[in-house]
C-alpha atoms as a PDB file:
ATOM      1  CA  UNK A   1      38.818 -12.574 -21.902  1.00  0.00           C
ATOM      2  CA  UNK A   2      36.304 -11.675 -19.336  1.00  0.00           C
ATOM      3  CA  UNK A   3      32.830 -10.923 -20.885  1.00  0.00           C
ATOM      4  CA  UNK A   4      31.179 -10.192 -17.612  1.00  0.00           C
ATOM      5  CA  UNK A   5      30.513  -6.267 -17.296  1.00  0.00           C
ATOM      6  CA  UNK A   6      30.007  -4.303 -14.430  1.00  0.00           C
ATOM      7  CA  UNK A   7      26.139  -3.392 -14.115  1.00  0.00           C
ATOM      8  CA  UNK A   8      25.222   0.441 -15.383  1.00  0.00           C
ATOM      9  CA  UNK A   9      24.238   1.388 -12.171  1.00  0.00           C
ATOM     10  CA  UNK A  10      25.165  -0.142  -8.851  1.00  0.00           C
ATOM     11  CA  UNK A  11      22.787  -1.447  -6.365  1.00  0.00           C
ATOM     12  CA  UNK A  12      22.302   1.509  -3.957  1.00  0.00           C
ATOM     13  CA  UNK A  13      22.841   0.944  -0.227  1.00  0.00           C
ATOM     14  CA  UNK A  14      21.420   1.627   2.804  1.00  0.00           C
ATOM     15  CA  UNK A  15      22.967   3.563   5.659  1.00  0.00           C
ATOM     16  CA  UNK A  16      22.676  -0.634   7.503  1.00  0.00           C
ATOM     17  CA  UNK A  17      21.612  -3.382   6.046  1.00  0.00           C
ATOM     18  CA  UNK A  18      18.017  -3.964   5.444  1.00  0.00           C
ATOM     19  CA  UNK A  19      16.504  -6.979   6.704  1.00  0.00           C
ATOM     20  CA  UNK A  20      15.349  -9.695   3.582  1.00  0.00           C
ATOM     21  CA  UNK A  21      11.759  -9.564   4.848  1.00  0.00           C
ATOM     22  CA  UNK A  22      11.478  -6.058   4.846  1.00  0.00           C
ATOM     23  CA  UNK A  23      12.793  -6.090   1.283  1.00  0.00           C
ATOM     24  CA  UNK A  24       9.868  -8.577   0.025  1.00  0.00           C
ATOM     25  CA  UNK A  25       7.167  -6.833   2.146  1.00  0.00           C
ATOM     26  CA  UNK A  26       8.329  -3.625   0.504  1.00  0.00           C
ATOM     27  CA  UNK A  27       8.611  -5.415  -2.934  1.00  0.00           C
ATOM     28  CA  UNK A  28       5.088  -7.171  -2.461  1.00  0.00           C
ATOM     29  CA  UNK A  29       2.698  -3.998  -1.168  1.00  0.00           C
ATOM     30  CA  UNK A  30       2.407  -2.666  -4.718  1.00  0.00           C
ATOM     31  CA  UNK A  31       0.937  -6.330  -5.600  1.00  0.00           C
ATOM     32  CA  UNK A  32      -1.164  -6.178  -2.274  1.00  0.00           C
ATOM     33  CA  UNK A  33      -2.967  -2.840  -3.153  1.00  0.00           C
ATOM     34  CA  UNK A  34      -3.520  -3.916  -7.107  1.00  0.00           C
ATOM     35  CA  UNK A  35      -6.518  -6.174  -6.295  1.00  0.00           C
ATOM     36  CA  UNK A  36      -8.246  -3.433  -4.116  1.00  0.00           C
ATOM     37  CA  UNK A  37      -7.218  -0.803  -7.050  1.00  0.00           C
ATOM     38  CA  UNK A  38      -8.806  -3.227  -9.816  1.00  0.00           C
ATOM     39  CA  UNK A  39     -11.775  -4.159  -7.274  1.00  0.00           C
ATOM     40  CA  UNK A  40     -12.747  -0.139  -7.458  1.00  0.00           C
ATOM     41  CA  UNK A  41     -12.711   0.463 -11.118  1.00  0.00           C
ATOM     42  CA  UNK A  42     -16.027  -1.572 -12.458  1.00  0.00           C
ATOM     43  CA  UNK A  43     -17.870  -0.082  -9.789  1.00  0.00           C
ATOM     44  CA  UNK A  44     -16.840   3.689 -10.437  1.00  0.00           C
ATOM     45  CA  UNK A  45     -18.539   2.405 -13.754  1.00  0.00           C
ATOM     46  CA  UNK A  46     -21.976   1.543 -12.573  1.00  0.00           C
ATOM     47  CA  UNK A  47     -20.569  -2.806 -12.003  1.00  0.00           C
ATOM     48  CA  UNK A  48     -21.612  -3.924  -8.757  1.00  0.00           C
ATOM     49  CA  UNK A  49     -19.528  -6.498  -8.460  1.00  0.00           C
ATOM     50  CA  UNK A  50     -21.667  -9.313  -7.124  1.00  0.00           C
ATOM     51  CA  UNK A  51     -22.848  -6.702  -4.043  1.00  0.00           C
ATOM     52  CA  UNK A  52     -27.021  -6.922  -3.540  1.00  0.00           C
ATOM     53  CA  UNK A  53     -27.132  -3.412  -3.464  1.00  0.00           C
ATOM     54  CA  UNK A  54     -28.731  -0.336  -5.673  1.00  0.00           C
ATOM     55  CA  UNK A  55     -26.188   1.366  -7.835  1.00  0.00           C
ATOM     56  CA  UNK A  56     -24.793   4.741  -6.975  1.00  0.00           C
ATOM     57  CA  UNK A  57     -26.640   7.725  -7.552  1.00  0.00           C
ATOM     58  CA  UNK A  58     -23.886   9.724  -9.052  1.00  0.00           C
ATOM     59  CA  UNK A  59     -23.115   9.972 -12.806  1.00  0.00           C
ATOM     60  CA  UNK A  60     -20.121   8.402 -14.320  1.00  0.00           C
ATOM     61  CA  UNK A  61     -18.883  11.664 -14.523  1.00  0.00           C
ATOM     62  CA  UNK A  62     -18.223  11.838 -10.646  1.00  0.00           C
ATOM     63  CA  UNK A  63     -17.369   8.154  -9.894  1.00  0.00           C
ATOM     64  CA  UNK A  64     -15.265   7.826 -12.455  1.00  0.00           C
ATOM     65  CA  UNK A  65     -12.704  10.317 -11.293  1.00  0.00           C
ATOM     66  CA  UNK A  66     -13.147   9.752  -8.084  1.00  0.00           C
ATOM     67  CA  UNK A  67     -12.403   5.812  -8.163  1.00  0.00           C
ATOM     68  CA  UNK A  68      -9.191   6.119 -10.712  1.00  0.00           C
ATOM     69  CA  UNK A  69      -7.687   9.194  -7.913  1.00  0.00           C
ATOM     70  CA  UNK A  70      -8.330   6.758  -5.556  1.00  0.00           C
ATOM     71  CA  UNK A  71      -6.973   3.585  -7.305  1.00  0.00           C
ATOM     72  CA  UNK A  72      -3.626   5.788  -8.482  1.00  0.00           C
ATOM     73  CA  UNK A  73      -3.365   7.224  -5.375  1.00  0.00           C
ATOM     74  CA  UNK A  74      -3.169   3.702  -3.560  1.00  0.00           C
ATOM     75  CA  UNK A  75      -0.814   2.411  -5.923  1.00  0.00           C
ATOM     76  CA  UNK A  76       1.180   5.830  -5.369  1.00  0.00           C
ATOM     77  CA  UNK A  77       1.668   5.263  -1.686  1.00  0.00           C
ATOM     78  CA  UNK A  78       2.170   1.541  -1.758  1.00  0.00           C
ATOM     79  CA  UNK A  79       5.041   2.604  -4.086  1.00  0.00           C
ATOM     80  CA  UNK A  80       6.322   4.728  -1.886  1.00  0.00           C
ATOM     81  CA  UNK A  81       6.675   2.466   1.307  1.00  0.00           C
ATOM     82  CA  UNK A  82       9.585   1.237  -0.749  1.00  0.00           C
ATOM     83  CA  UNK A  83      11.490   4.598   0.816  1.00  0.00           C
ATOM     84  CA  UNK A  84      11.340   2.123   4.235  1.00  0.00           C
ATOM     85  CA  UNK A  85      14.176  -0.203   2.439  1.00  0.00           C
ATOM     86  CA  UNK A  86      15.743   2.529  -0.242  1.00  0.00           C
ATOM     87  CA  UNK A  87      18.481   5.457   0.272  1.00  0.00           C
ATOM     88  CA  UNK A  88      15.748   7.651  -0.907  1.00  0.00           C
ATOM     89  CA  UNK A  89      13.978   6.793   2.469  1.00  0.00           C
ATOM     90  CA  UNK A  90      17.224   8.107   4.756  1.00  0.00           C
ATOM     91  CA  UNK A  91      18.971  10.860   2.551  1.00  0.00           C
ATOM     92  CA  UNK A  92      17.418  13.406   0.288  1.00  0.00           C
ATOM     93  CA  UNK A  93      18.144  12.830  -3.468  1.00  0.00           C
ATOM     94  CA  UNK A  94      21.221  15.066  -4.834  1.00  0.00           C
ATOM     95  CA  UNK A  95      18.815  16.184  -7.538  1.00  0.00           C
ATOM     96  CA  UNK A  96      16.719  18.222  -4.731  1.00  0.00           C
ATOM     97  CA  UNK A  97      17.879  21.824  -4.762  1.00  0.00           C
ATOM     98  CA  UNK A  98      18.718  23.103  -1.348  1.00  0.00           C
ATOM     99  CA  UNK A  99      18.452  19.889   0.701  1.00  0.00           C
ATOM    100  CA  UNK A 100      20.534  17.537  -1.356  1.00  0.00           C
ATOM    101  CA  UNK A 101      22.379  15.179   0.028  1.00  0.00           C
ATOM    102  CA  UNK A 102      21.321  16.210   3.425  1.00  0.00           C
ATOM    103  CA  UNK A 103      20.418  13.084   6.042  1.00  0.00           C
ATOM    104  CA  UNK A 104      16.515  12.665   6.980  1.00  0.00           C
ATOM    105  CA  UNK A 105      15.556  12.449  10.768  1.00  0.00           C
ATOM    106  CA  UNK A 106      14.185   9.106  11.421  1.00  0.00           C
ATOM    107  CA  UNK A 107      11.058  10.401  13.050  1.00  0.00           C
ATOM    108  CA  UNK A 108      10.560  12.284  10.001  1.00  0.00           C
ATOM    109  CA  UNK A 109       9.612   9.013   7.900  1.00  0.00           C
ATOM    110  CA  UNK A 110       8.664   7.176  11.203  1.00  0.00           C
ATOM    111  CA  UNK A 111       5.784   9.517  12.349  1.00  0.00           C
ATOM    112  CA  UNK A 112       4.011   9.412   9.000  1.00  0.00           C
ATOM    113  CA  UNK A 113       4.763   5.985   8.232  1.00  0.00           C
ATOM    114  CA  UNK A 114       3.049   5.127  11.517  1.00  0.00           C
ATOM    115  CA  UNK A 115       0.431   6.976  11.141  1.00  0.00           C
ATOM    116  CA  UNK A 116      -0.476   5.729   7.869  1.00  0.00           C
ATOM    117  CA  UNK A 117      -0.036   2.541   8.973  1.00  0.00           C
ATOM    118  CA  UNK A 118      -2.493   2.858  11.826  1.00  0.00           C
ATOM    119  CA  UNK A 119      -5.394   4.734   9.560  1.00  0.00           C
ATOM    120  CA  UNK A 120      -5.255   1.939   6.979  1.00  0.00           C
ATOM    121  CA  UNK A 121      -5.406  -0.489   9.627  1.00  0.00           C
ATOM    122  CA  UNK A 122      -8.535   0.985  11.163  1.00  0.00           C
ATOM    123  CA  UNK A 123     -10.260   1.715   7.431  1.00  0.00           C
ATOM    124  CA  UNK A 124      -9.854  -2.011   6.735  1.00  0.00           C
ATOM    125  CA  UNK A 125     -11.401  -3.247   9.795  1.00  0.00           C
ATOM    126  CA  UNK A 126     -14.673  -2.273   8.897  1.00  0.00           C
ATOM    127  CA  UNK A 127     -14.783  -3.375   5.350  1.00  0.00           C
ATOM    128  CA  UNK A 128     -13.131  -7.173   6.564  1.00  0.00           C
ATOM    129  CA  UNK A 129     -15.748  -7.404   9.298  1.00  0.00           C
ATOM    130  CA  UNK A 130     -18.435  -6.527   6.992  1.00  0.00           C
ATOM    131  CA  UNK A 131     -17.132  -8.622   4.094  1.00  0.00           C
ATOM    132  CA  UNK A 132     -16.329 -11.702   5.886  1.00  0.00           C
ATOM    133  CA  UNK A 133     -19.914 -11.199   8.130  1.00  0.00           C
ATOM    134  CA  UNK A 134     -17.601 -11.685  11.680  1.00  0.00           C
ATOM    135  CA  UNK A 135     -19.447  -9.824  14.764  1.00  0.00           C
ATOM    136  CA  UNK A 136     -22.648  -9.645  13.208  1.00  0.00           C
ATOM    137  CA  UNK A 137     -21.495  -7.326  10.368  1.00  0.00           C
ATOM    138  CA  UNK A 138     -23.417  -7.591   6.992  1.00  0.00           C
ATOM    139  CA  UNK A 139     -23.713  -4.583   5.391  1.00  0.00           C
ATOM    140  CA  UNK A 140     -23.245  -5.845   2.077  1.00  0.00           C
ATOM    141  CA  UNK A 141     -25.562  -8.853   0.273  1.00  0.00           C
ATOM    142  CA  UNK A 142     -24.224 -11.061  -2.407  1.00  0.00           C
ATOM    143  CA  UNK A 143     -25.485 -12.178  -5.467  1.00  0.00           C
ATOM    144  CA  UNK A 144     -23.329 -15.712  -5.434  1.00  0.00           C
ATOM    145  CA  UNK A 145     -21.034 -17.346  -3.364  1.00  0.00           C
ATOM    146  CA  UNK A 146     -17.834 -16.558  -5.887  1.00  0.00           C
ATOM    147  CA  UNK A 147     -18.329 -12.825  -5.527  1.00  0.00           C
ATOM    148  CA  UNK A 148     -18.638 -13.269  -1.818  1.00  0.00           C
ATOM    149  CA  UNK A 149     -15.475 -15.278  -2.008  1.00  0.00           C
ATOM    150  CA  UNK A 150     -13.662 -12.533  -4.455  1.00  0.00           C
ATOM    151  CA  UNK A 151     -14.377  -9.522  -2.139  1.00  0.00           C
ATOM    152  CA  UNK A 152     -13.227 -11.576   1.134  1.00  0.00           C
ATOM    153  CA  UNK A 153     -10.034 -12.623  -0.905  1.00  0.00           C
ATOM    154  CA  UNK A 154      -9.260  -8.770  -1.552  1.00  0.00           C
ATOM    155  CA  UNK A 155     -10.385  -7.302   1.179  1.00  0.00           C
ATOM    156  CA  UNK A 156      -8.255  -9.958   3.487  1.00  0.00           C
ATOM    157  CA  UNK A 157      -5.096  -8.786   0.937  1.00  0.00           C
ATOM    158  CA  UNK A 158      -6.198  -5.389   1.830  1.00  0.00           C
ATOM    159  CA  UNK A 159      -6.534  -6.202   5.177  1.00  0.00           C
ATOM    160  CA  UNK A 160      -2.933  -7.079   5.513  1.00  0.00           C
ATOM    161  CA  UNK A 161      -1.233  -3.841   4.294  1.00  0.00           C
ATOM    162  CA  UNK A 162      -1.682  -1.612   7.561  1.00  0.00           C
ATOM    163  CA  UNK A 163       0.296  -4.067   9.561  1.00  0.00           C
ATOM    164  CA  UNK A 164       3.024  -4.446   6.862  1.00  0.00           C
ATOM    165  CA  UNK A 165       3.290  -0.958   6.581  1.00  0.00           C
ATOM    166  CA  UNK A 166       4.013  -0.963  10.455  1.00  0.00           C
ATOM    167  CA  UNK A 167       5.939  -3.752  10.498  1.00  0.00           C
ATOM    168  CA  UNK A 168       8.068  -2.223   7.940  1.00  0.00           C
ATOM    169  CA  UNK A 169       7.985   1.476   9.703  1.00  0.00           C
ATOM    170  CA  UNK A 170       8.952  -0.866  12.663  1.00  0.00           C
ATOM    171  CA  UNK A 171      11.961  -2.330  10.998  1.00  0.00           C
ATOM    172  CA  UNK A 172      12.860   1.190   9.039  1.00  0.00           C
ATOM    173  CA  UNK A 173      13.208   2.865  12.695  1.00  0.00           C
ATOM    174  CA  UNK A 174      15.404   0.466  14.685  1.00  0.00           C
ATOM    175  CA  UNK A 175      17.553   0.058  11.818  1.00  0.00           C
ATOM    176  CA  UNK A 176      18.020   3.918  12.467  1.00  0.00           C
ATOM    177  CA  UNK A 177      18.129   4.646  15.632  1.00  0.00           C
ATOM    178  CA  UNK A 178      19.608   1.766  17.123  1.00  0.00           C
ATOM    179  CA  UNK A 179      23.201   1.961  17.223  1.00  0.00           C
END
């Protein structure tokens, strides 16, 4: 008797195969942006995290809100690079209404995937020059040595998500256009 069952729901395929990198970058950004994400909460609550500067001026009541959107939201788009190695990522879902089912144009994810990619590079280069003091950046004093060393290890995991996001845009648009 065979006792080995057919899995509930198949693994879904891509239009071509997706490279195995592109599947662990994909898999991994989530993990990248979670140190950055739990970096931000203590100081939307007042923590300064090792940094020699004065607190914030705002109340809790602003920070707060503003730190967890921003934390979510990182996590939300980090999430969603994983439409770079999914179906979702080349045809619309059936459960979408009028445009079920329907093929997206590759410059349609490749535009904004690039674009995103490019921003968050840029946004990180100040914070990794400033954090790990290169070309006479120091905006930010320490109180010890291991906080310095914390914020340089997230911000260089930080540091690395614009180019994987590229890399995987990259990877997403020649496995779609290129015949």
């Amino acid at each position: 008797m065979n006792t080995s069952t057919a899995p509930a729901f198949p693994p879904a395929t891509t239009e071509r195969p997706v490279p195995r990198w592109a599947l662990t970058v994909a898999r991994l950004l989530p993990l990248l942006a979670l140190p950055v994400c739990l970096w931000r909460l203590p100081i939307g609550f007042g923590f300064q995290m090792g940094m020699d500067v004065p607190p914030a001026p705002q109340p809790l009541w602003v920070t707060v809100p503003y730190v967890l959107t921003l934390s979510l939201l990182s996590e939300a788009f980090a999430l969603l690079c994983a439409g770079l190695v999914r179906p979702w990522g080349e045809v619309v879902s059936r459960r979408v209404p009028v445009l079920r089912g329907r093929r997206i144009p590759p410059y349609a994810v490749t535009v904004p995937a690039a674009l995103a990619g490019l921003a968050l590079t840029l946004l990180t280069v100040d914070w990794v020059l400033s954090t790990f003091g290169i070309a006479g950046f120091h905006t930010v004093g320490w109180t010890s040595p291991g906080w310095q060393l914390l914020a340089a290890t997230v911000s260089g995991l930080f540091a690395l998500w614009g180019p994987l996001i590229l890399a995987l845009t990259y990877a997403y648009h020649r496995r779609r256009t290129t015949r």
